[in-house]
N, C-alpha and C. Protein backbone atom coordinates (compact mmCIF):
# COMPACT_ATOMS: atom_id res chain seq x y z
N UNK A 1 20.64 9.56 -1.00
CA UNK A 1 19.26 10.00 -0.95
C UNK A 1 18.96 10.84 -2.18
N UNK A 2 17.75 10.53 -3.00
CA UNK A 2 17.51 11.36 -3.81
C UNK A 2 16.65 12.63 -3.24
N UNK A 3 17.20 13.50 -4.74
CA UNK A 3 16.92 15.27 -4.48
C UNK A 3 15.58 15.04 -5.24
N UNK A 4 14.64 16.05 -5.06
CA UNK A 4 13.81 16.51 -6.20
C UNK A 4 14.44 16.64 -7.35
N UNK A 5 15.51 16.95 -7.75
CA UNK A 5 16.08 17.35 -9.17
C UNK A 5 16.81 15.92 -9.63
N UNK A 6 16.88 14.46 -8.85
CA UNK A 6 16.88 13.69 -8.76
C UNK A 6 16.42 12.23 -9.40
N UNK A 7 15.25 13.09 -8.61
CA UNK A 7 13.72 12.01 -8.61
C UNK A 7 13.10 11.52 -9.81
N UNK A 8 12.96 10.27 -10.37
CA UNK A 8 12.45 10.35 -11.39
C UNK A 8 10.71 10.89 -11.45
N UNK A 9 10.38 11.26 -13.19
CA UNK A 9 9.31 11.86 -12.86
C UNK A 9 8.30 10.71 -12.69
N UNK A 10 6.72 10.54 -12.73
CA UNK A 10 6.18 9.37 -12.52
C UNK A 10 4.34 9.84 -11.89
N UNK A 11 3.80 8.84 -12.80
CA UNK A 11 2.37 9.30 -12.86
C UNK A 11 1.68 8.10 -12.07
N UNK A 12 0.89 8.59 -11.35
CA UNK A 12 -0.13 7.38 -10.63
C UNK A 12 -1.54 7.69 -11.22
N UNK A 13 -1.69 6.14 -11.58
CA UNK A 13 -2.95 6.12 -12.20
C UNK A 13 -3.74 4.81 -11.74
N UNK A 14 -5.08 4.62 -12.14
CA UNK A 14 -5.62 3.34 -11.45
C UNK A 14 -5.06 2.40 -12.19
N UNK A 15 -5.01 0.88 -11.74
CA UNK A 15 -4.69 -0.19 -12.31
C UNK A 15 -5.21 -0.80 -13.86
N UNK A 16 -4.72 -1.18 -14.43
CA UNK A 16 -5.32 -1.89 -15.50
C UNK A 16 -4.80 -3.31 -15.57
N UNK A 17 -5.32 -4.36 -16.57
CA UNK A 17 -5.19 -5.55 -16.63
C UNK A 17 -3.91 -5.96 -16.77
N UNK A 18 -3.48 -4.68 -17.77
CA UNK A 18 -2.25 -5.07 -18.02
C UNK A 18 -0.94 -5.11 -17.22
N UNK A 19 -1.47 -4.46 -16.25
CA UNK A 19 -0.47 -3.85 -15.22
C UNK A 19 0.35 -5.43 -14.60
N UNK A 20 -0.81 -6.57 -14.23
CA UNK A 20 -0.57 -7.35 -13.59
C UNK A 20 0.86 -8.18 -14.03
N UNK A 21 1.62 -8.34 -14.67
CA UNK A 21 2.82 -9.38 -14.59
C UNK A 21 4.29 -8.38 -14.01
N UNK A 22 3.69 -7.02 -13.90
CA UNK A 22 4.68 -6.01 -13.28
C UNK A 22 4.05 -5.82 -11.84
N UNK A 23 2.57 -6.10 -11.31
CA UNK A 23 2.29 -6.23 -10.03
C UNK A 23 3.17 -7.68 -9.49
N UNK A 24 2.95 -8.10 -10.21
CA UNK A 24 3.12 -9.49 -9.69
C UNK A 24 5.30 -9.80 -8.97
N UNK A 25 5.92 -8.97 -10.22
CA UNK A 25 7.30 -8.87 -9.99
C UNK A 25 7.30 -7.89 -8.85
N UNK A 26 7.02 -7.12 -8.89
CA UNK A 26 6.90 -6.02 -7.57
C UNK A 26 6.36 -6.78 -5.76
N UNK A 27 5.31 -7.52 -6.14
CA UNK A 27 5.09 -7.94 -4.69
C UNK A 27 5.98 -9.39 -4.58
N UNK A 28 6.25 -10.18 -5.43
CA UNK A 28 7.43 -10.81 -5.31
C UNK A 28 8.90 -10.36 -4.80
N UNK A 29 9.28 -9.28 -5.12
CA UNK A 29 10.78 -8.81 -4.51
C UNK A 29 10.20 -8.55 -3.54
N UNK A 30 9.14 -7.97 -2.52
CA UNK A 30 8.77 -7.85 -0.91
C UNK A 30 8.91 -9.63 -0.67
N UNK A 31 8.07 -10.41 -1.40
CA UNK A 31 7.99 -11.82 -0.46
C UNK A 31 9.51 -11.37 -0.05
N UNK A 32 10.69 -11.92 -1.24
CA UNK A 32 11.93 -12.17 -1.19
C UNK A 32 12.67 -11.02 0.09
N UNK A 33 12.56 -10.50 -0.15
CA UNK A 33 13.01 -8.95 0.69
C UNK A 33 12.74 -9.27 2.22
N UNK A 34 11.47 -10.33 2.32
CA UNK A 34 11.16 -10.70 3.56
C UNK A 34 10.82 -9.14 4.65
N UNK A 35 10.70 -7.95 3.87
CA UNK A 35 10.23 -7.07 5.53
C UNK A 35 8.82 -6.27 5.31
N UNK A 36 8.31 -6.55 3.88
CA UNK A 36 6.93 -5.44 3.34
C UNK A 36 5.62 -5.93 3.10
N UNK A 37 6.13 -7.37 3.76
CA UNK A 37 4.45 -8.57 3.49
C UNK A 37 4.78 -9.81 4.16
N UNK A 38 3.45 -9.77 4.90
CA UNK A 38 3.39 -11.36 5.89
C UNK A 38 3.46 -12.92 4.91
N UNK A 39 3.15 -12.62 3.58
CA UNK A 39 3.24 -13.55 2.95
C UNK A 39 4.43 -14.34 2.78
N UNK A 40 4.95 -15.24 2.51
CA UNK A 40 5.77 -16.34 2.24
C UNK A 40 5.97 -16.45 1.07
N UNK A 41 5.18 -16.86 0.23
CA UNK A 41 5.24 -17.06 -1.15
C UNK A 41 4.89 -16.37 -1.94
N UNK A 42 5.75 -16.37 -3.27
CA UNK A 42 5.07 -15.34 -4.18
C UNK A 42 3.79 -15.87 -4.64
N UNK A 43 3.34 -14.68 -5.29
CA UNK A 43 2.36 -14.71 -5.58
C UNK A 43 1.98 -15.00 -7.71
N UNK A 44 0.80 -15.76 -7.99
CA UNK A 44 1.17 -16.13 -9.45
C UNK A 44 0.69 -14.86 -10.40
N UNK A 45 0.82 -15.20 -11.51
CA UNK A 45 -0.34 -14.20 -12.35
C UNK A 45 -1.40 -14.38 -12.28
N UNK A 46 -2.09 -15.38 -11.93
CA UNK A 46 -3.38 -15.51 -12.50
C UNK A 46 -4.24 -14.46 -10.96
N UNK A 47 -3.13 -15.03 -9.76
CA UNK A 47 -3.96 -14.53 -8.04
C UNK A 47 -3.41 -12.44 -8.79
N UNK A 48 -2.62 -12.20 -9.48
CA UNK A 48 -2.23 -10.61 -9.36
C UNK A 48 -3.44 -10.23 -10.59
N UNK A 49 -3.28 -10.97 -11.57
CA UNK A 49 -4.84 -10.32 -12.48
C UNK A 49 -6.18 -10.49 -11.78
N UNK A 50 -6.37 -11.73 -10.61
CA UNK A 50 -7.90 -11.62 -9.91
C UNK A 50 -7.78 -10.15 -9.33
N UNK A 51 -6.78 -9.82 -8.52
CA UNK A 51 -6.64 -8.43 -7.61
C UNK A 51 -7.44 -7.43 -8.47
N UNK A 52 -6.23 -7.43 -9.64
CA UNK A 52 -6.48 -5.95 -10.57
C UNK A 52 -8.16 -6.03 -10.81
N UNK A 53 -8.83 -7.22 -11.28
CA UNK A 53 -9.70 -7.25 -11.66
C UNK A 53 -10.78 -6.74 -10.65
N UNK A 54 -10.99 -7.49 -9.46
CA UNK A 54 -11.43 -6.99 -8.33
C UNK A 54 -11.29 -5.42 -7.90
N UNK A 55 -10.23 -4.73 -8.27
CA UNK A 55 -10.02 -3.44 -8.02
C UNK A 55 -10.89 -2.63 -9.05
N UNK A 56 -10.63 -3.18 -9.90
CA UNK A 56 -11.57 -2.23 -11.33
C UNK A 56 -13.27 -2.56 -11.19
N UNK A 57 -13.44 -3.44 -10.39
CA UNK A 57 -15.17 -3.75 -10.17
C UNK A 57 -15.72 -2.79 -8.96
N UNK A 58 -14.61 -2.84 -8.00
CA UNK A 58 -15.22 -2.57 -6.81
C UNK A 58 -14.97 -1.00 -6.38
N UNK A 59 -15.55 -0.11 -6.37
CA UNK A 59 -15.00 1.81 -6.00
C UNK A 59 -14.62 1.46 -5.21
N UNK A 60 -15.07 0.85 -4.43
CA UNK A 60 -14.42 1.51 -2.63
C UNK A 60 -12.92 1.01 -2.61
N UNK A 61 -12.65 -0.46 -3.40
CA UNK A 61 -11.06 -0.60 -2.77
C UNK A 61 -10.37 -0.44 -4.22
N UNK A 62 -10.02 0.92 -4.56
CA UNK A 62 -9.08 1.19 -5.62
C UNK A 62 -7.29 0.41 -5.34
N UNK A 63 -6.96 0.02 -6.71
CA UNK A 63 -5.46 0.00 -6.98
C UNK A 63 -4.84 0.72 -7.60
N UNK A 64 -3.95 1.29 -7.21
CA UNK A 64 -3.43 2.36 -8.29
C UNK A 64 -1.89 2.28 -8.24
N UNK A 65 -1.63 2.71 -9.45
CA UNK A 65 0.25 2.45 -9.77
C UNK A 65 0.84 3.39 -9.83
N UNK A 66 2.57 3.49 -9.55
CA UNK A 66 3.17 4.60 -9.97
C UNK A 66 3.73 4.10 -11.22
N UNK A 67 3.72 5.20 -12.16
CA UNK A 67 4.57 4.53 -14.06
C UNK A 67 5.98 5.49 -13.97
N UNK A 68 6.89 5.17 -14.54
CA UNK A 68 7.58 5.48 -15.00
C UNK A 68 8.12 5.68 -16.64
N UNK A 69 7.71 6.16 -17.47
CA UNK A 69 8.08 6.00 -19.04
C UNK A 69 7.19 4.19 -19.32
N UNK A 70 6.01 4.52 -18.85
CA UNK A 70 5.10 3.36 -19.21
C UNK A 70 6.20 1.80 -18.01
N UNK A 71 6.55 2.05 -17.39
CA UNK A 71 7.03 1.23 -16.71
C UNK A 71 6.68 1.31 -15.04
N UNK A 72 5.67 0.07 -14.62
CA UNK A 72 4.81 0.23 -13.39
C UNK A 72 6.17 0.07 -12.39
N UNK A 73 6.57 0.69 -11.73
CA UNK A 73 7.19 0.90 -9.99
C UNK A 73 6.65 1.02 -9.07
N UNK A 74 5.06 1.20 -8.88
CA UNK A 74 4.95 0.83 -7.37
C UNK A 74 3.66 0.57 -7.31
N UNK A 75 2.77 -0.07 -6.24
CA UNK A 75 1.18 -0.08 -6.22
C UNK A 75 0.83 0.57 -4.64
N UNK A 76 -0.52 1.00 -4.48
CA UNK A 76 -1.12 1.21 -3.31
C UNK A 76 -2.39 1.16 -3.48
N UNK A 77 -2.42 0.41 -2.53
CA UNK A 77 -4.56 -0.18 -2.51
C UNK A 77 -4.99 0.19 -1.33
N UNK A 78 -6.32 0.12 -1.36
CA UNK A 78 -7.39 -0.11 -0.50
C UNK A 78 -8.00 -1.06 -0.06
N UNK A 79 -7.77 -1.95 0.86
CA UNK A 79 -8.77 -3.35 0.87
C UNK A 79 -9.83 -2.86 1.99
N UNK A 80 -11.07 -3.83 2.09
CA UNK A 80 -11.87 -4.10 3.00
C UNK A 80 -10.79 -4.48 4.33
N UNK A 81 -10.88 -3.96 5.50
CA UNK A 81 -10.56 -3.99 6.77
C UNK A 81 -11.23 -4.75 6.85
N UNK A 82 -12.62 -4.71 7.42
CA UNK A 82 -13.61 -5.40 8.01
C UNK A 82 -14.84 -5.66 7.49
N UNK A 83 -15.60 -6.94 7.07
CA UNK A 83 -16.72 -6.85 6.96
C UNK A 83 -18.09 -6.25 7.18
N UNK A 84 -17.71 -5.98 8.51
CA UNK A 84 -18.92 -5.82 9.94
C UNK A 84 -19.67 -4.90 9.11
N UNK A 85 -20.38 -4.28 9.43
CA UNK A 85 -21.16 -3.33 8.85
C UNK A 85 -20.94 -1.65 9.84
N UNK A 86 -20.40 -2.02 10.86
CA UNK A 86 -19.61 -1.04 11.60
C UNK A 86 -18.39 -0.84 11.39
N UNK A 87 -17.73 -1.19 10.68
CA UNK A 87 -16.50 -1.15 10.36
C UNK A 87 -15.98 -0.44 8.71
N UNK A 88 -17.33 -0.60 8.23
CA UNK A 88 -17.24 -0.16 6.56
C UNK A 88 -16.52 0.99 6.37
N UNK A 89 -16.65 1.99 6.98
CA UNK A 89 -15.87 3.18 6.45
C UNK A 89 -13.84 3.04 7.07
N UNK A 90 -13.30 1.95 7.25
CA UNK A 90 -12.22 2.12 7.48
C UNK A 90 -11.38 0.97 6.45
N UNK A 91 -10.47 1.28 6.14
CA UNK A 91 -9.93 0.49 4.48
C UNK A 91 -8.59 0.65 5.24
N UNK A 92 -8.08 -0.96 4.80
CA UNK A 92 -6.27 -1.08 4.89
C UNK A 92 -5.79 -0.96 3.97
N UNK A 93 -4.43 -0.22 4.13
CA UNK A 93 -3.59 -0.29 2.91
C UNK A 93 -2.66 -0.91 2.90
N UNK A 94 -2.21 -0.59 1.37
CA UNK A 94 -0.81 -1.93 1.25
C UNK A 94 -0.47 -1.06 -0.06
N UNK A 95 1.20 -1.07 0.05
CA UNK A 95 2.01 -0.43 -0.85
C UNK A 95 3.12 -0.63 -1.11
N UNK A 96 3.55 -1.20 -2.09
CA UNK A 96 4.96 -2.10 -2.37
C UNK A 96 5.14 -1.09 -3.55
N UNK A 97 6.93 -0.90 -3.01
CA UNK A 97 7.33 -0.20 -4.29
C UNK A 97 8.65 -1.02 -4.85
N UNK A 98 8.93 -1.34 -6.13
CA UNK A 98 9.79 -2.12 -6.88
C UNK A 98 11.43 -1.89 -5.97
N UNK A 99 12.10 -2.46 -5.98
CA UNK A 99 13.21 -2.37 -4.95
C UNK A 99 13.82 -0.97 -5.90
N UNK A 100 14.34 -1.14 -7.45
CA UNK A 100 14.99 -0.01 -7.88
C UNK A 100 14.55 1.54 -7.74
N UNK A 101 13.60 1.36 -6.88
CA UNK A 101 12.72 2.68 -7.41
C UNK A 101 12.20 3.05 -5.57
N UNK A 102 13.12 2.60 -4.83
CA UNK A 102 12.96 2.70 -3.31
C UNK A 102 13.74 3.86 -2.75
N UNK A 103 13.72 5.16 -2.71
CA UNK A 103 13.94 5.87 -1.73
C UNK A 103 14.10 7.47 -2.71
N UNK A 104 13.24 7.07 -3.49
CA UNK A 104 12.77 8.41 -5.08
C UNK A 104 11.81 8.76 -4.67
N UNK A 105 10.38 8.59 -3.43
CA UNK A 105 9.05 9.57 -3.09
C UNK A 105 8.51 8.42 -3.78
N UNK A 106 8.49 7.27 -4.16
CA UNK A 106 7.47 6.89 -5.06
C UNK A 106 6.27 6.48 -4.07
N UNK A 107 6.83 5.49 -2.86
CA UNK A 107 5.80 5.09 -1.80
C UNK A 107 4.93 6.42 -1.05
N UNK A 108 6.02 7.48 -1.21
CA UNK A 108 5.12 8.83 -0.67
C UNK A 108 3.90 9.31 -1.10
N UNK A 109 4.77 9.46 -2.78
CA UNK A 109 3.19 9.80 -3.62
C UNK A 109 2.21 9.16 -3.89
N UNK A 110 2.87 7.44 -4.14
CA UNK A 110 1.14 6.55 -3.59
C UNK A 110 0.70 6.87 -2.15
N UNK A 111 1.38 6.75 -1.54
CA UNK A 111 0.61 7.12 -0.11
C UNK A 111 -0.47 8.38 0.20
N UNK A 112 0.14 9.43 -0.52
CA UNK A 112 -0.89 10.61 -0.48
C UNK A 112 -1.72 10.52 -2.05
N UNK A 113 -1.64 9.88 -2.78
CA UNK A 113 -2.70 9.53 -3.92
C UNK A 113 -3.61 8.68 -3.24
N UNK A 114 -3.72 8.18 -2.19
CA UNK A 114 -4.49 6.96 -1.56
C UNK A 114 -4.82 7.07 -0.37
N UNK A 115 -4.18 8.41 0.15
CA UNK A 115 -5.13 8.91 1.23
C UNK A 115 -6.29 10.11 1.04
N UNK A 116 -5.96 10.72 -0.72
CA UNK A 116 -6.79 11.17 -0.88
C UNK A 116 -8.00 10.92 -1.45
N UNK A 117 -7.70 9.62 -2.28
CA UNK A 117 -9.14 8.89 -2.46
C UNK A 117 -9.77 7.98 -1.37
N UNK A 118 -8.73 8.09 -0.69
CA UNK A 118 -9.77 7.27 0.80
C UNK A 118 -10.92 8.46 1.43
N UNK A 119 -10.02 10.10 1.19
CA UNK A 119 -10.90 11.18 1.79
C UNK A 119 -12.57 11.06 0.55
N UNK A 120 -11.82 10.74 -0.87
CA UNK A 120 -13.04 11.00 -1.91
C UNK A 120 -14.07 9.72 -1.53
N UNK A 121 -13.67 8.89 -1.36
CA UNK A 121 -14.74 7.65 -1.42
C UNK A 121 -15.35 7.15 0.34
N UNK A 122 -15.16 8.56 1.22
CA UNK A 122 -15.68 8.87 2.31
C UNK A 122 -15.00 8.00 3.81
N UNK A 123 -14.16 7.10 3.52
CA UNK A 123 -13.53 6.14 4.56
C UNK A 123 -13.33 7.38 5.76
N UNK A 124 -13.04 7.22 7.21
CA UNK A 124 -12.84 7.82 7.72
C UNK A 124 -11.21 7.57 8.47
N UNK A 125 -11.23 6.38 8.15
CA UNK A 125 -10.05 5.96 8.69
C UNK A 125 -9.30 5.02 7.64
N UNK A 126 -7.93 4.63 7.77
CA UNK A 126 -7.07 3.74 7.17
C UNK A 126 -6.03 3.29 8.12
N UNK A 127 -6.23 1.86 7.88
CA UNK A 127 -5.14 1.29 8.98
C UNK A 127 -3.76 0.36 7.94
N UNK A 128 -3.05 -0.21 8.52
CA UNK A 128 -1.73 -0.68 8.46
C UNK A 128 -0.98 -1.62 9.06
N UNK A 129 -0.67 -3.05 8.51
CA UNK A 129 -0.13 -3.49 9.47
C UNK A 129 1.46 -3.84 8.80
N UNK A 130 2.72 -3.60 9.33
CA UNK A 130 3.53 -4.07 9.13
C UNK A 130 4.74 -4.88 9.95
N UNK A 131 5.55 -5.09 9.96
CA UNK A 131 6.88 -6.53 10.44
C UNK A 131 7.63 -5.22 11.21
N UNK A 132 7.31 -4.84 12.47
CA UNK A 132 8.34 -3.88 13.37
C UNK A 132 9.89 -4.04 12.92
N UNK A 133 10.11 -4.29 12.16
CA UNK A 133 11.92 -4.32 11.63
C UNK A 133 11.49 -3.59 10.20
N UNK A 134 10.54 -3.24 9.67
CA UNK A 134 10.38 -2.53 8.58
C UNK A 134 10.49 -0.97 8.65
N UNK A 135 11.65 -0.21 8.90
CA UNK A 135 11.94 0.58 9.37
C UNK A 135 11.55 1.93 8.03
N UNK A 136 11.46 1.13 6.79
CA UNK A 136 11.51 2.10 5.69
C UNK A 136 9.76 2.68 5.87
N UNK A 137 8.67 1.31 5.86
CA UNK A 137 7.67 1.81 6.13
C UNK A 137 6.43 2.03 7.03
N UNK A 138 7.61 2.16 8.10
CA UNK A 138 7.05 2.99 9.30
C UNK A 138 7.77 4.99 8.76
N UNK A 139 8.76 4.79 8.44
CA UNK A 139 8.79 5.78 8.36
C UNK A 139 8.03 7.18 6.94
N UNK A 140 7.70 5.97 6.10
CA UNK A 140 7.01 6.73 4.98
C UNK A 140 5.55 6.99 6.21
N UNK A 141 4.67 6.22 7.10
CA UNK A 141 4.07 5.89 7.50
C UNK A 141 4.05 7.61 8.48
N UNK A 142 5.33 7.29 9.11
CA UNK A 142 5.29 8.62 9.85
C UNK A 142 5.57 10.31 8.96
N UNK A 143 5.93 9.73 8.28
CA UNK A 143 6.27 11.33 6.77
C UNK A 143 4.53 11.84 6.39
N UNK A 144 3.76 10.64 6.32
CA UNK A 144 2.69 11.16 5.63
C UNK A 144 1.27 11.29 6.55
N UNK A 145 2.04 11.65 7.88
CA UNK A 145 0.89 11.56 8.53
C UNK A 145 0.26 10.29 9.40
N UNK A 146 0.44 9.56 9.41
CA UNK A 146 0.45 8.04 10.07
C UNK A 146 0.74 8.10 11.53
N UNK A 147 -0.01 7.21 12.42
CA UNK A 147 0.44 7.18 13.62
C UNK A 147 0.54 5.91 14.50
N UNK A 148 1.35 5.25 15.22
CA UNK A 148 0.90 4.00 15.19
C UNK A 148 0.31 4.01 16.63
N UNK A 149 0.02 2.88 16.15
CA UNK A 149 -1.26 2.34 16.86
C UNK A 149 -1.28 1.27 18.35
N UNK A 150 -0.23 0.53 17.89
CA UNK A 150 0.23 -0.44 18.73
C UNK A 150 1.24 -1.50 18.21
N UNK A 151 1.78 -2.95 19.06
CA UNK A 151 2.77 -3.31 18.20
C UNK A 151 2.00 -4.45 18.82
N UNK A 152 1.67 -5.55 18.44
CA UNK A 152 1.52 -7.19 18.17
C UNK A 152 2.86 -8.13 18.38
N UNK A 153 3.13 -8.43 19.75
CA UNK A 153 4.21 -9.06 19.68
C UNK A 153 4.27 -10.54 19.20
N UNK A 154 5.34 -11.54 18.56
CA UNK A 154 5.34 -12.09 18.02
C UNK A 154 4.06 -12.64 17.74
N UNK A 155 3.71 -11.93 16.70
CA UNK A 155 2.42 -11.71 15.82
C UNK A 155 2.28 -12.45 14.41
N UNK A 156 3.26 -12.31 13.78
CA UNK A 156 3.26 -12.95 12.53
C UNK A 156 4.13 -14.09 12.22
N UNK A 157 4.08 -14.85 11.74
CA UNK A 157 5.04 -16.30 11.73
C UNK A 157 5.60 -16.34 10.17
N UNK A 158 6.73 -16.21 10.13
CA UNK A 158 7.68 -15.67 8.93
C UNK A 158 8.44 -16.88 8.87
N UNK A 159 8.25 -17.57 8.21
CA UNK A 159 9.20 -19.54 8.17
C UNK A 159 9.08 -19.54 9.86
N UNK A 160 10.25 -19.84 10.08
CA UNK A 160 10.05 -20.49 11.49
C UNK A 160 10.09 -19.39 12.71
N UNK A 161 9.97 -18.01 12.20
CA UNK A 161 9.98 -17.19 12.92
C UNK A 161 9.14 -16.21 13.40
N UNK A 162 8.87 -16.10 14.86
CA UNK A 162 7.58 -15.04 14.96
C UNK A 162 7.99 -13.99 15.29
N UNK A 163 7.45 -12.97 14.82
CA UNK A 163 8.21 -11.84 14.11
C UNK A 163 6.78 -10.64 14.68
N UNK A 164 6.85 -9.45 15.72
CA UNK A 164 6.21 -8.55 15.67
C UNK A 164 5.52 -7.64 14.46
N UNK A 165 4.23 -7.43 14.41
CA UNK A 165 3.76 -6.66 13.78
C UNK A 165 3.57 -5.19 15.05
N UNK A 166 3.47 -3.92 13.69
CA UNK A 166 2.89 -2.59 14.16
C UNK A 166 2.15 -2.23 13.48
N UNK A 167 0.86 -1.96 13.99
CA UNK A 167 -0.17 -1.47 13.36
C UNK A 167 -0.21 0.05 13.66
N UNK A 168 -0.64 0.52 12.51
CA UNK A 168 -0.74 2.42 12.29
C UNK A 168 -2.36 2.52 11.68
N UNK A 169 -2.46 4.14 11.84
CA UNK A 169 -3.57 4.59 11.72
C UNK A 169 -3.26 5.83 11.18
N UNK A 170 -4.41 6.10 10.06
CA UNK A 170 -3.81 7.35 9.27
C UNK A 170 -6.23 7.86 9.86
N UNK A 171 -6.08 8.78 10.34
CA UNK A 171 -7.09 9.53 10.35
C UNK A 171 -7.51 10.25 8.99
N UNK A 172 -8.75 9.82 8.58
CA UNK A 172 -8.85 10.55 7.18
C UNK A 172 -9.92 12.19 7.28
N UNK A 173 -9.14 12.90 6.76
CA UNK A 173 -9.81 14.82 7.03
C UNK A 173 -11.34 14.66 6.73
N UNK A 174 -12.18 14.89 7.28
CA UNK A 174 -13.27 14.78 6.71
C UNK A 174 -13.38 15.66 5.52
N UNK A 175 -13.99 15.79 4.18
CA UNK A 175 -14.12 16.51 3.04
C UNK A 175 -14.84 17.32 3.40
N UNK A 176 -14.71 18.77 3.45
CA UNK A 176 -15.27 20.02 3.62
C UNK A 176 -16.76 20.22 2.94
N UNK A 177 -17.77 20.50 3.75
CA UNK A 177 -19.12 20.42 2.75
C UNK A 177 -19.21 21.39 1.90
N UNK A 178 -19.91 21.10 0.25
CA UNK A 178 -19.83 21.69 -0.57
C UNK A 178 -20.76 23.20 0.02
N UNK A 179 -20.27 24.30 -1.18
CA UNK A 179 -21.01 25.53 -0.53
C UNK A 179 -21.72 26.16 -1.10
């Protein structure tokens, strides 16, 4: 386990264009890894530069990276939950961190970089769904405040396997009115 005196150091910042062929290696080792995404297949460059691009158009669902010495290790976003128009203020997240760079705070500090722009860009809520055998992020999930929600039994279909999801809920603080 790494120490703080450990840890490498590492800046989160929003996404850029360039980011994408290091998004793209990053949510690829989850396909492979099989426990941090319902997806199957990786994903190409061209679908990881639409993302980035989409993220840089739209405020409400930011992407943002952790760097290391100009070297991207981890992402955490915001997507649209729900269309509805009752549903607008609640955003899912998703946060893949590079396998070498797994158990250094990196998923922590995206996690609280992205619950605090969920507090800035007014969401009230953030939800989560992950593969109940994902034991690493349920527990970042429970470190940062997270609570779950319920579990979806054989919920997700992983090759030939149906595989439980748990969904969590992170309550967002309402922002204190200015004075």
């Amino acid at each position: 386990m790494a120490t703080a005196e450990t840890r490498p150091q590492f800046a989160i910042r929003p996404a850029r264009e360039a980011d994408a062929p290091a998004l793209r290696e990053i949510f690829n080792e989850a396909v492979e890894d099989g426990l941090a995404t319902f997806d199957a297949a990786p994903t190409t460059l061209e679908e990881e530069k639409q993302r980035v691009v989409r993220a840089i158009e739209s405020a409400r669902c930011p992407l943002f990276v952790a760097e290391v010495r100009n070297w991207v290790c981890g992402s955490a976003a915001i997507e649209i939950f729900d269309t509805r128009r009752s549903m607008e203020e609640i955003g899912e997240v998703t946060i893949f961190v590079r396998r070498s760079f797994r158990s250094y705070g990196v998923g922590r500090q995206l996690m609280r970089a992205i619950q605090k722009e969920a507090a800035r860009l007014g969401y009230r809520k953030l939800v989560g769904h992950m593969l109940a055998d994902n034991h690493d992020s349920l527990r970042l999930c429970t470190a940062t405040g997270w609570s779950v929600a319920g579990t979806f039994h054989q919920h997700a279909r992983h090759g030939k396997k149906l595989r439980d999801v748990v969904a969590v809920e992170y309550m967002v603080p309402a922002a204190l009115p200015a004075e």
